[in-house]
Protein backbone atom coordinates (compact mmCIF):
# COMPACT_ATOMS: atom_id res chain seq x y z
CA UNK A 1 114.65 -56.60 118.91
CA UNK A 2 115.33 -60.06 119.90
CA UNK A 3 112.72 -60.06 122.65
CA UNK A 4 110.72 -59.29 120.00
CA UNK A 5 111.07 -61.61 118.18
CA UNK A 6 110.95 -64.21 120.37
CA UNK A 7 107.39 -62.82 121.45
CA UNK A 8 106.58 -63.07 117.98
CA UNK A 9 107.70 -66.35 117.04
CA UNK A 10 106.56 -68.14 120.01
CA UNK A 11 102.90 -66.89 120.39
CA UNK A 12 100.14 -69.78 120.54
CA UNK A 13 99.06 -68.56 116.94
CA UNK A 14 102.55 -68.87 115.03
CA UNK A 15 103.51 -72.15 116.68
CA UNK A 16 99.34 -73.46 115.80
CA UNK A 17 100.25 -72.52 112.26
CA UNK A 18 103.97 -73.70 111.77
CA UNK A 19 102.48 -77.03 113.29
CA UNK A 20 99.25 -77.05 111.46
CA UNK A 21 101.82 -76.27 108.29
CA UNK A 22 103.91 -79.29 108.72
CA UNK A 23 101.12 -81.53 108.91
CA UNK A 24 99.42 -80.37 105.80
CA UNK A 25 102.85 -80.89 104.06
CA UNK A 26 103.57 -84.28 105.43
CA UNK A 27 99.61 -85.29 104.58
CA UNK A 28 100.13 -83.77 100.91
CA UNK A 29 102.98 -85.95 100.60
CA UNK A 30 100.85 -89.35 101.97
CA UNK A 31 98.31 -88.31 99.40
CA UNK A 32 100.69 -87.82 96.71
CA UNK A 33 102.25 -91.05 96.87
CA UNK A 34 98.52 -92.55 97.19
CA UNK A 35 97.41 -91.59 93.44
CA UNK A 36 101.01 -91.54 91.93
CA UNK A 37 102.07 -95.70 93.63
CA UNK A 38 98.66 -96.52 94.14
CA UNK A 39 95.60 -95.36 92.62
CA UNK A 40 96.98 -94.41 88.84
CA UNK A 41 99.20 -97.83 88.23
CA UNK A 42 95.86 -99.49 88.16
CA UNK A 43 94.05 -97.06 86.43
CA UNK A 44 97.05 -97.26 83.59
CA UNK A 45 96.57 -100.89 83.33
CA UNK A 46 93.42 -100.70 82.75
CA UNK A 47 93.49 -98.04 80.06
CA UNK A 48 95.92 -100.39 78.36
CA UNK A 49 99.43 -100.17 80.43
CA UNK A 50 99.28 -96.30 80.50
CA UNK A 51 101.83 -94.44 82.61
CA UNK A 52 100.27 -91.25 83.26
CA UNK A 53 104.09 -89.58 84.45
CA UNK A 54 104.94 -90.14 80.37
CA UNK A 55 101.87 -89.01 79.02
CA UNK A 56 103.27 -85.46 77.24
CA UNK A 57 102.95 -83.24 74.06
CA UNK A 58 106.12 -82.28 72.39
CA UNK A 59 105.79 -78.87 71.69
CA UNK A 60 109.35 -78.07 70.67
CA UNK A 61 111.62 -80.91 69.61
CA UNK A 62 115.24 -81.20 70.78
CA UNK A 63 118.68 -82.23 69.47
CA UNK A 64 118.45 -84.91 68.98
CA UNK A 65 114.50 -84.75 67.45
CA UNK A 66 112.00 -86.90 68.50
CA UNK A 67 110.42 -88.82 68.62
CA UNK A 68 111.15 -89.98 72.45
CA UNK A 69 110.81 -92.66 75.02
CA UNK A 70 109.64 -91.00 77.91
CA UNK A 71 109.63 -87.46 79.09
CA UNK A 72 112.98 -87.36 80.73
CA UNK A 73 114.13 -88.23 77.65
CA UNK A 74 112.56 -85.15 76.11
CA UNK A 75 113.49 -82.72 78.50
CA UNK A 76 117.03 -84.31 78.12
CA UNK A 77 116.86 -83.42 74.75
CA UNK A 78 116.04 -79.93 74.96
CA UNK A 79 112.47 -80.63 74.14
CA UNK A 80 109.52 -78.09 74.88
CA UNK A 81 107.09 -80.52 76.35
CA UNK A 82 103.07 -79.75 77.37
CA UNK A 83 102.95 -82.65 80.54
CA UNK A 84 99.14 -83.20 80.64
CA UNK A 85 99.99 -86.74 82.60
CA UNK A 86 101.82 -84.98 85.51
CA UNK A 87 98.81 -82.01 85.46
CA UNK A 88 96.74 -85.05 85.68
CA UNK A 89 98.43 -85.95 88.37
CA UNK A 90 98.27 -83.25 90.25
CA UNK A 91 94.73 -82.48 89.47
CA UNK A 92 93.77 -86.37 91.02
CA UNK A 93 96.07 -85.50 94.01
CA UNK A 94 94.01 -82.05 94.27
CA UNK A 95 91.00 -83.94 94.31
CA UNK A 96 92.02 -86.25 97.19
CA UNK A 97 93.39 -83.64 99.50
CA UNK A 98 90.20 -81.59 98.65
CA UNK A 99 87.59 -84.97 99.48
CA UNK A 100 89.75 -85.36 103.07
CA UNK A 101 89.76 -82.08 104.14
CA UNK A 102 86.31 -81.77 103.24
CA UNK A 103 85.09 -85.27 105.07
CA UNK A 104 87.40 -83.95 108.55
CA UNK A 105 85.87 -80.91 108.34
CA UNK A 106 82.47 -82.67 108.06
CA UNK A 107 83.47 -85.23 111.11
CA UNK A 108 84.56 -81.90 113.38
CA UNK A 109 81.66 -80.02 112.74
CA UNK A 110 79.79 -83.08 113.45
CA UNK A 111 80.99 -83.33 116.59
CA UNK A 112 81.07 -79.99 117.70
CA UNK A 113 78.18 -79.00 119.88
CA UNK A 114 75.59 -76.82 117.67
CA UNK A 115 75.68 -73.37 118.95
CA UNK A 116 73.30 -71.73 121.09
CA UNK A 117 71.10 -69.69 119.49
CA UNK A 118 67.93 -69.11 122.08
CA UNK A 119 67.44 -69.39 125.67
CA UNK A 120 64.38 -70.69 128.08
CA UNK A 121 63.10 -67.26 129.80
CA UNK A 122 63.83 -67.91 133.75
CA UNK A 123 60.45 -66.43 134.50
CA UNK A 124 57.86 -67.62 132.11
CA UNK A 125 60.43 -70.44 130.27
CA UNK A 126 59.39 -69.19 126.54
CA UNK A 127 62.08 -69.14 124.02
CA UNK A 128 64.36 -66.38 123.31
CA UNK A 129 66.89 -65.32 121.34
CA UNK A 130 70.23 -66.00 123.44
CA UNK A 131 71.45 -61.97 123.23
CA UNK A 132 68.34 -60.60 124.39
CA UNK A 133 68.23 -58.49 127.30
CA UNK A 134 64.41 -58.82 127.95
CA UNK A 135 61.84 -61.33 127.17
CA UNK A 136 59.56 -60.97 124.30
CA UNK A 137 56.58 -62.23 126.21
CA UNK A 138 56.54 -61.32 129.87
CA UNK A 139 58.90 -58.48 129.15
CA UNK A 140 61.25 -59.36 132.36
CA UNK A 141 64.93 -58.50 132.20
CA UNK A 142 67.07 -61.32 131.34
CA UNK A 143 70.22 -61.99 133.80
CA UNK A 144 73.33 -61.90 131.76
CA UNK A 145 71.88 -60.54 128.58
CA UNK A 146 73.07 -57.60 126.86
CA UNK A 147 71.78 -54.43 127.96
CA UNK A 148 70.78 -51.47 125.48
């Protein structure tokens, strides 16, 4: 059983993904700290000293009631609290993660050779799909193609 699961834990695939797991952590956490230390302290100023972390409903108030600083103070409370400003948040932090995957999947693709989709006939040099197995126009068998 241990052999096993050594075979299992150490094939290419599992160690690709534990690796490729890590990083996507480590760059959610980068990302994170982007919009929460320094896109949205900005943004609050400029919609009038705003701290988007405090922005909350109080559904529920607490004991002591409301109403309160900030939401720790809430939630210290025993306060049922809606916390649009941290879904905001998260929704901004979505966004970014979303835009850089998107732009390294664009630069990868990019530089990726486009795949071959037709080949030059050896005997008369017209075009071809890549699978055939004989050419369209002088009807010769293609080396290498797929046979039917």
């Amino acid at each position: 059983m241990w052999k096993e699961f050594k075979e299992f834990a150490l094939r290419g695939n599992m160690l690709d993904l534990a690796v490729g797991f890590i990083m996507g952590v480590a760059f959610g956490a980068v990302v994170a700290s982007l919009v929460k230390d320094l896109l949205l302290p900005p943004i609050g100023l400029l919609l009038g000293k705003v701290d988007f972390s405090n922005l909350y409903a109080t559904l529920t108030p607490g004991h002591p009631a409301g109403p309160y600083p900030s939401l720790a103070a809430a939630q210290q409370a025993g306060a049922v609290t809606l916390n649009y400003g941290l879904f905001l948040m998260t929704l901004i932090n979505f966004f970014f993660v979303a835009l850089a995957v998107f732009l390294l999947v664009k630069v990868i693709n990019h530089l990726r050779p486009p795949a071959v989709t037709q080949k030059a006939c050896p005997y008369c040099l017209s075009k071809i799909p890549a699978p055939a197995s004989r050419c369209l126009y002088c009807t010769a068998d293609q080396p290498g193609g797929s046979s039917t």
